[in-house]
PDB file of N, CA and C in Angstrom:
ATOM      1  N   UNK A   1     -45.631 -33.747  62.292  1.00  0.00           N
ATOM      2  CA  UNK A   1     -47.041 -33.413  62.405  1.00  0.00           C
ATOM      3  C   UNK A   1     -47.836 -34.238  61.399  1.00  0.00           C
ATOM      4  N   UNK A   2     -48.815 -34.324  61.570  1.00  0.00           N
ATOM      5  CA  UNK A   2     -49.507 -35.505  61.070  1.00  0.00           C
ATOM      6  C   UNK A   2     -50.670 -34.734  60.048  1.00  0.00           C
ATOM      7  N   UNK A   3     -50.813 -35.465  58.648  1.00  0.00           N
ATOM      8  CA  UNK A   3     -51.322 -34.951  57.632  1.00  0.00           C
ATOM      9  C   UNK A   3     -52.487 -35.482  56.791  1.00  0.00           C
ATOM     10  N   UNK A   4     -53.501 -35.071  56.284  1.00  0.00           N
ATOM     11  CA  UNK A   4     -54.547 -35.394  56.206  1.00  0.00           C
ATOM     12  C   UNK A   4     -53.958 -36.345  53.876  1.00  0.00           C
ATOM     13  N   UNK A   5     -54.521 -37.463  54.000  1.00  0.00           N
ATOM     14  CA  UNK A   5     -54.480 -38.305  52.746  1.00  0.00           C
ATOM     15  C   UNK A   5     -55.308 -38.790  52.808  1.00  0.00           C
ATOM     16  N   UNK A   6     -55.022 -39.754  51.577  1.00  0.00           N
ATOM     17  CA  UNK A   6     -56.154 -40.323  50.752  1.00  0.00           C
ATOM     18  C   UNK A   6     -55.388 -41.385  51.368  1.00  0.00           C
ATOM     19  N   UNK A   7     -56.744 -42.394  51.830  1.00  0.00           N
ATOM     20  CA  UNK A   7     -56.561 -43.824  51.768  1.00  0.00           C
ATOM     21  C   UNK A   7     -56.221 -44.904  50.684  1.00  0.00           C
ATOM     22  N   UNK A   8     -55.334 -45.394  50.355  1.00  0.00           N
ATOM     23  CA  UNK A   8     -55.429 -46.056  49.123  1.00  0.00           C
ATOM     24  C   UNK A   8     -56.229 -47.544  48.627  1.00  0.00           C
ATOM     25  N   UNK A   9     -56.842 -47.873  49.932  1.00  0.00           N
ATOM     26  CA  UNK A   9     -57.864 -48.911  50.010  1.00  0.00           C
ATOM     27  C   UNK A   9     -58.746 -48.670  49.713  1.00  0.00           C
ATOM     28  N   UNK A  10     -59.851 -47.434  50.239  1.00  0.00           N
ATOM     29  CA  UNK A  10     -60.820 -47.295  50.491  1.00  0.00           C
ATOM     30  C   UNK A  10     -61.510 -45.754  49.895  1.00  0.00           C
ATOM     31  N   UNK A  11     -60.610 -45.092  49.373  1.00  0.00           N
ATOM     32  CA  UNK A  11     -60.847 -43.381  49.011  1.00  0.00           C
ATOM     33  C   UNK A  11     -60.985 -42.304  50.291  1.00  0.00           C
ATOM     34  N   UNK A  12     -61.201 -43.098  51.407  1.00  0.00           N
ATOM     35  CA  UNK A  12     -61.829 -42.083  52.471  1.00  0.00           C
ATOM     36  C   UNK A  12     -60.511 -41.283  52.946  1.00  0.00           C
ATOM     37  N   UNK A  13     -60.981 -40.495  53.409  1.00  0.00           N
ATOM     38  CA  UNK A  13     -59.749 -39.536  54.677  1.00  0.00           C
ATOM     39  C   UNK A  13     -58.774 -40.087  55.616  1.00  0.00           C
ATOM     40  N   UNK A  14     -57.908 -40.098  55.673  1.00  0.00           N
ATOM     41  CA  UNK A  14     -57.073 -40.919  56.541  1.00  0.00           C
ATOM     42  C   UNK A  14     -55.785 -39.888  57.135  1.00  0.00           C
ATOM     43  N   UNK A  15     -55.183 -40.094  57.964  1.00  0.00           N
ATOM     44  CA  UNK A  15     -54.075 -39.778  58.397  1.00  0.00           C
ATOM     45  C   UNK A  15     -52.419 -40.249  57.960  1.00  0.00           C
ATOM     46  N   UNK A  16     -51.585 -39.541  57.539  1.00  0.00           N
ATOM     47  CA  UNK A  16     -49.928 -39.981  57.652  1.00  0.00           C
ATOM     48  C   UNK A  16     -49.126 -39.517  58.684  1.00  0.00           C
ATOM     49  N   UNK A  17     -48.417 -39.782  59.466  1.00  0.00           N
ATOM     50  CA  UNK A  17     -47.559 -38.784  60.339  1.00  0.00           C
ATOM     51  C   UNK A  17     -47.189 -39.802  61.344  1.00  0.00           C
ATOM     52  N   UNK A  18     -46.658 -38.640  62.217  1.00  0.00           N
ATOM     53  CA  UNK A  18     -45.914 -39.583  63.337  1.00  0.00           C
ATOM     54  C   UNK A  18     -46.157 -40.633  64.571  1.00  0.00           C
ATOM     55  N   UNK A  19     -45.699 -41.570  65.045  1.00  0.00           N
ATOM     56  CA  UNK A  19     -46.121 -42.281  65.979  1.00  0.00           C
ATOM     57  C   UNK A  19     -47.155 -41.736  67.090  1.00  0.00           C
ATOM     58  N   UNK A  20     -47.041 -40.593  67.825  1.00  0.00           N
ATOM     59  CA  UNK A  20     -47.681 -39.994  68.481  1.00  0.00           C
ATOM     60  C   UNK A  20     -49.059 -39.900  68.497  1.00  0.00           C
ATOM     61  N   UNK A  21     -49.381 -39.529  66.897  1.00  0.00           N
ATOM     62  CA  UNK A  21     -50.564 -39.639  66.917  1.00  0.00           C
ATOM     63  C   UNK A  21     -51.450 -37.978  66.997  1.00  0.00           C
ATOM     64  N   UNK A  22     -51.030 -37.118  67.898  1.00  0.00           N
ATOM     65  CA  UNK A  22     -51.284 -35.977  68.647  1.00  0.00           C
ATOM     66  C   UNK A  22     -52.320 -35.122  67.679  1.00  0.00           C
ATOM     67  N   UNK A  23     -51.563 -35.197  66.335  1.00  0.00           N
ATOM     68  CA  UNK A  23     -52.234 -34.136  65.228  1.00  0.00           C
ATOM     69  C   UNK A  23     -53.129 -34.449  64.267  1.00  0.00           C
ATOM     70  N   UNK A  24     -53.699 -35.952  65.133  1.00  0.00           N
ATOM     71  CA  UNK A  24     -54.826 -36.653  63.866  1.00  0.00           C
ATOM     72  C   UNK A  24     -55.891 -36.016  64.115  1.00  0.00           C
ATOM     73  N   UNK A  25     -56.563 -35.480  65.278  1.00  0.00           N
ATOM     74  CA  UNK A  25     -57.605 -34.722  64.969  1.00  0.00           C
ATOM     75  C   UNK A  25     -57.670 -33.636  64.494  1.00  0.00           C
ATOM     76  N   UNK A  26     -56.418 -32.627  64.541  1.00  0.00           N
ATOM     77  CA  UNK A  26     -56.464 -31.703  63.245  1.00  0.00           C
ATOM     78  C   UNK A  26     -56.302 -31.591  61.975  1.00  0.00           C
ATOM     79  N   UNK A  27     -55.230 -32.867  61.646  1.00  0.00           N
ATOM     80  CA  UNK A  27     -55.787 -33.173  60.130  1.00  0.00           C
ATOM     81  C   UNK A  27     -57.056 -33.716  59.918  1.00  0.00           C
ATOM     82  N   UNK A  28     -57.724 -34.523  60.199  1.00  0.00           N
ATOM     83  CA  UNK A  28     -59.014 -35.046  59.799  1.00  0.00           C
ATOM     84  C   UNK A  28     -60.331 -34.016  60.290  1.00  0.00           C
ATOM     85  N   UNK A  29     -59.746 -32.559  60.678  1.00  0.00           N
ATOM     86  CA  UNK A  29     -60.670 -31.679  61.260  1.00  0.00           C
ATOM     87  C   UNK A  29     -62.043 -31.524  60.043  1.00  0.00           C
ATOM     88  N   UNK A  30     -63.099 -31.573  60.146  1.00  0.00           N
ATOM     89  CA  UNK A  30     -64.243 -31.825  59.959  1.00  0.00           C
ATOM     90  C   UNK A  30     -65.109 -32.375  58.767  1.00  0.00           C
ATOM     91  N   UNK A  31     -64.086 -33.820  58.981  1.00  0.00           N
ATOM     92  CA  UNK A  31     -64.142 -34.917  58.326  1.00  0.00           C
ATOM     93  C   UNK A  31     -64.836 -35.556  59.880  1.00  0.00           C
ATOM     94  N   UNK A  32     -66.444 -36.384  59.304  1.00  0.00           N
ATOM     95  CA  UNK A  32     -66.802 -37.217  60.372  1.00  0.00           C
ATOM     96  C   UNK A  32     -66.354 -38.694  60.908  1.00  0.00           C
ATOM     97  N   UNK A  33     -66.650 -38.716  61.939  1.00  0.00           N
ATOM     98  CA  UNK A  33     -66.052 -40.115  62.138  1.00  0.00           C
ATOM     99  C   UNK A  33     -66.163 -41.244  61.328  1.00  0.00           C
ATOM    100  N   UNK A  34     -67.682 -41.237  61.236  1.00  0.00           N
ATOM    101  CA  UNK A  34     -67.969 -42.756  60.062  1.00  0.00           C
ATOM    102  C   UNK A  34     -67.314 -42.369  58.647  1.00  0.00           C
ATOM    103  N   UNK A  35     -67.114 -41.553  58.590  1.00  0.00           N
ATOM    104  CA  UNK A  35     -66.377 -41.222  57.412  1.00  0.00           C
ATOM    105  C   UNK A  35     -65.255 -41.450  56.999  1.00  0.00           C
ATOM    106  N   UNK A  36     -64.317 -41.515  58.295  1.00  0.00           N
ATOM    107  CA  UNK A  36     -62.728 -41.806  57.793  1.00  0.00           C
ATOM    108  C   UNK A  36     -62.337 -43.264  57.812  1.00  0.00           C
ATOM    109  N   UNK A  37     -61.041 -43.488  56.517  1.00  0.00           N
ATOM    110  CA  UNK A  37     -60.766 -44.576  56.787  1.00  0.00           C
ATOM    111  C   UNK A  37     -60.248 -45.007  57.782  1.00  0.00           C
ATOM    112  N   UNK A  38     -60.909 -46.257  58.298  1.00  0.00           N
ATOM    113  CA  UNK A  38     -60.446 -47.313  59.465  1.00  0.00           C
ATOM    114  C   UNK A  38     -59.149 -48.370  59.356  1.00  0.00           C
ATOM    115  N   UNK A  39     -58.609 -48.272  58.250  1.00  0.00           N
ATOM    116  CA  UNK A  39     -57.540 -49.049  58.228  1.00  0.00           C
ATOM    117  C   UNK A  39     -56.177 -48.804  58.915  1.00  0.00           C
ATOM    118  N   UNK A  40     -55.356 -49.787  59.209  1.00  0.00           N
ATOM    119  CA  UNK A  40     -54.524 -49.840  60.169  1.00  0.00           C
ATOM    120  C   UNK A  40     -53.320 -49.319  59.799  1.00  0.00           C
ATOM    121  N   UNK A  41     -52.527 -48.690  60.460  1.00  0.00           N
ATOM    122  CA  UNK A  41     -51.356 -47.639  59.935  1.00  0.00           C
ATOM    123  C   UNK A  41     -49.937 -48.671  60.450  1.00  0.00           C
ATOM    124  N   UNK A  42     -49.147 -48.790  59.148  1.00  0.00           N
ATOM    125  CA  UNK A  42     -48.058 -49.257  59.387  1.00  0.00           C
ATOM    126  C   UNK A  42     -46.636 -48.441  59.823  1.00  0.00           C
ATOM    127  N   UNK A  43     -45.620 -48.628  60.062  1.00  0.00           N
ATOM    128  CA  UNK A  43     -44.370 -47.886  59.660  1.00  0.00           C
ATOM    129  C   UNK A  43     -44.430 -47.535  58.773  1.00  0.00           C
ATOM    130  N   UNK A  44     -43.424 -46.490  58.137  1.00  0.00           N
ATOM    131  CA  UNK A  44     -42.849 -46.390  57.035  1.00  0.00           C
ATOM    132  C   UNK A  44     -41.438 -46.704  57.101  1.00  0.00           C
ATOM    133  N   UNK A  45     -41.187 -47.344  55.715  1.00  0.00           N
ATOM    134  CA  UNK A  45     -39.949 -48.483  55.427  1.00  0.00           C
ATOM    135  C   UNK A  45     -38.843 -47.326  55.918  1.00  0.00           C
ATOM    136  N   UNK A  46     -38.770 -46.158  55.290  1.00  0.00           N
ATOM    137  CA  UNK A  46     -37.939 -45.591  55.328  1.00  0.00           C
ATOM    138  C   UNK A  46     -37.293 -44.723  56.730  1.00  0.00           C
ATOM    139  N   UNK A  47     -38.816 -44.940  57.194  1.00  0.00           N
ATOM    140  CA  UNK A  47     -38.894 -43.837  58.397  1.00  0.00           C
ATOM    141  C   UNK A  47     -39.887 -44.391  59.601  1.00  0.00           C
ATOM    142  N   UNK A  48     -39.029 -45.353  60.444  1.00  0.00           N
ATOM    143  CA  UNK A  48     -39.898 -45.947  61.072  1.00  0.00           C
ATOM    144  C   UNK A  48     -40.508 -45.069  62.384  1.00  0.00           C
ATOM    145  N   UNK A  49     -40.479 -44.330  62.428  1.00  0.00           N
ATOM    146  CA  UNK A  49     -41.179 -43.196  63.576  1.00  0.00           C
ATOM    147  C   UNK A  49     -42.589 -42.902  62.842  1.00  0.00           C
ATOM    148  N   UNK A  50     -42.548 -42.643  61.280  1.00  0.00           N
ATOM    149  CA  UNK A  50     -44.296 -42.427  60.815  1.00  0.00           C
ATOM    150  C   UNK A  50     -44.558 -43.577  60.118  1.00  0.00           C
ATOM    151  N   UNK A  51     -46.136 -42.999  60.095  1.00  0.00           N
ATOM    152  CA  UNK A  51     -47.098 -44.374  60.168  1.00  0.00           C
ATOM    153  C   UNK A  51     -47.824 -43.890  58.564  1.00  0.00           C
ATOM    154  N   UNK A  52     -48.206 -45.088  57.887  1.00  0.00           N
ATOM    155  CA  UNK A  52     -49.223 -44.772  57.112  1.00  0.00           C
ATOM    156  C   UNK A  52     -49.955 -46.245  56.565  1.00  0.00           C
ATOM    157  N   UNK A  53     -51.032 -45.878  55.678  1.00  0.00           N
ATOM    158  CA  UNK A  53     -51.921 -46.826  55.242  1.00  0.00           C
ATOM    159  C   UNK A  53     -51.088 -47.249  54.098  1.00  0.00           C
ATOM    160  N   UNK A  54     -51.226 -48.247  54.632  1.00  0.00           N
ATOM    161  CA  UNK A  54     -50.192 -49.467  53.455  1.00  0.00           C
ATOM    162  C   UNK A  54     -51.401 -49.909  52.252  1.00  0.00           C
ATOM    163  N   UNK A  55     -51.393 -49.908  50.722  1.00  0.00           N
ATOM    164  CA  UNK A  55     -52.298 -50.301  49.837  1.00  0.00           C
ATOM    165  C   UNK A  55     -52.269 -51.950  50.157  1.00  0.00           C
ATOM    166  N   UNK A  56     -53.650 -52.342  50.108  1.00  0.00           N
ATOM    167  CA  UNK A  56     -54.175 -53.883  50.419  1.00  0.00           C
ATOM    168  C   UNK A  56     -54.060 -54.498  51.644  1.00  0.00           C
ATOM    169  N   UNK A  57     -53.446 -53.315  52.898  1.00  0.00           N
ATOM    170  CA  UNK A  57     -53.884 -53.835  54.066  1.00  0.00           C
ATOM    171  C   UNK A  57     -55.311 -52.802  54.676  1.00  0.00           C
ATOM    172  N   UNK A  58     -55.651 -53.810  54.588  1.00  0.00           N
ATOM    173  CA  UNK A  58     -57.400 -52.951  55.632  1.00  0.00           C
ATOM    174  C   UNK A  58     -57.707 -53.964  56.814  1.00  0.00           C
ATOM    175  N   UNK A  59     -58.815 -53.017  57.624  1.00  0.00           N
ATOM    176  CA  UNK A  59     -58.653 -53.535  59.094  1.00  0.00           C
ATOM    177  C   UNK A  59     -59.402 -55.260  58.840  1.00  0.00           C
ATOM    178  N   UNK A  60     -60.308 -55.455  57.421  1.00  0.00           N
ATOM    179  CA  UNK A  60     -60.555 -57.157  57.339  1.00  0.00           C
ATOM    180  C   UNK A  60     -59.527 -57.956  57.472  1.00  0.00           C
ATOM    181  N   UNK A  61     -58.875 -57.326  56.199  1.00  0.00           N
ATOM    182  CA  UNK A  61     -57.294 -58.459  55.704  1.00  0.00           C
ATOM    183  C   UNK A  61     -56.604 -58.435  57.282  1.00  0.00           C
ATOM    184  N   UNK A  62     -56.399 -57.557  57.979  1.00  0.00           N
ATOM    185  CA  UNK A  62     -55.515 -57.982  59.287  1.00  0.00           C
ATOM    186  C   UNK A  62     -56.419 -59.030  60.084  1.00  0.00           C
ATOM    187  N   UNK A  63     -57.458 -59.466  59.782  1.00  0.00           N
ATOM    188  CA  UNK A  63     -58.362 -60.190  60.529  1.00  0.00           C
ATOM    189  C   UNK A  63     -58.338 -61.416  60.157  1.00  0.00           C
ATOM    190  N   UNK A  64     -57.830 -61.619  59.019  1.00  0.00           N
ATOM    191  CA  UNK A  64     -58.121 -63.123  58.329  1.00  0.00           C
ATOM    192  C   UNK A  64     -56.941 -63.926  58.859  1.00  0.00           C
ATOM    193  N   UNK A  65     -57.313 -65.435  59.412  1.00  0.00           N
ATOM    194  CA  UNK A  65     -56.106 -65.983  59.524  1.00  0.00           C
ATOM    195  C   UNK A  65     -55.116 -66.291  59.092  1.00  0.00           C
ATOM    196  N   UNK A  66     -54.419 -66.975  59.123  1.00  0.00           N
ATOM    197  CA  UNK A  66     -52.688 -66.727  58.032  1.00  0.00           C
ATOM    198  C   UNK A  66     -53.041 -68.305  57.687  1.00  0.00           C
ATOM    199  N   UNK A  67     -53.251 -68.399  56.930  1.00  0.00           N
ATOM    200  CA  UNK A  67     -52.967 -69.982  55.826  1.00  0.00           C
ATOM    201  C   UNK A  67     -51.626 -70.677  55.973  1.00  0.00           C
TER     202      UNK A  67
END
């Protein structure tokens, strides 16, 4: 089930949990949209079924081209 954190990019509200996805609107329950962080959810190393916000990836840095 999927759990309401701190973004480590950005301070805002964000989600951890499982691939599915299913229980992000009840963790982020009435937290507004423009409000939560937008950054992109990776695996976790350990546990590749959940996802979370990796520190120093945000949805820019995935945007920039690769040098």
């Amino acid at each position: 089930m999927c759990r309401r954190v701190t973004c480590p990019n950005d301070n805002k509200p964000t989600w951890w949990g499982c691939e599915t996805g299913k229980h992000i609107d009840t963790a982020l329950d009435g937290v507004a949209e423009q409000d939560r962080c937008d950054c992109p959810h990776s695996p976790v190393e350990s546990n590749p079924n959940m996802f979370e916000v990796k520190p120093g990836v945000t949805k820019e840095s995935e945007q920039q081209p690769s040098a």
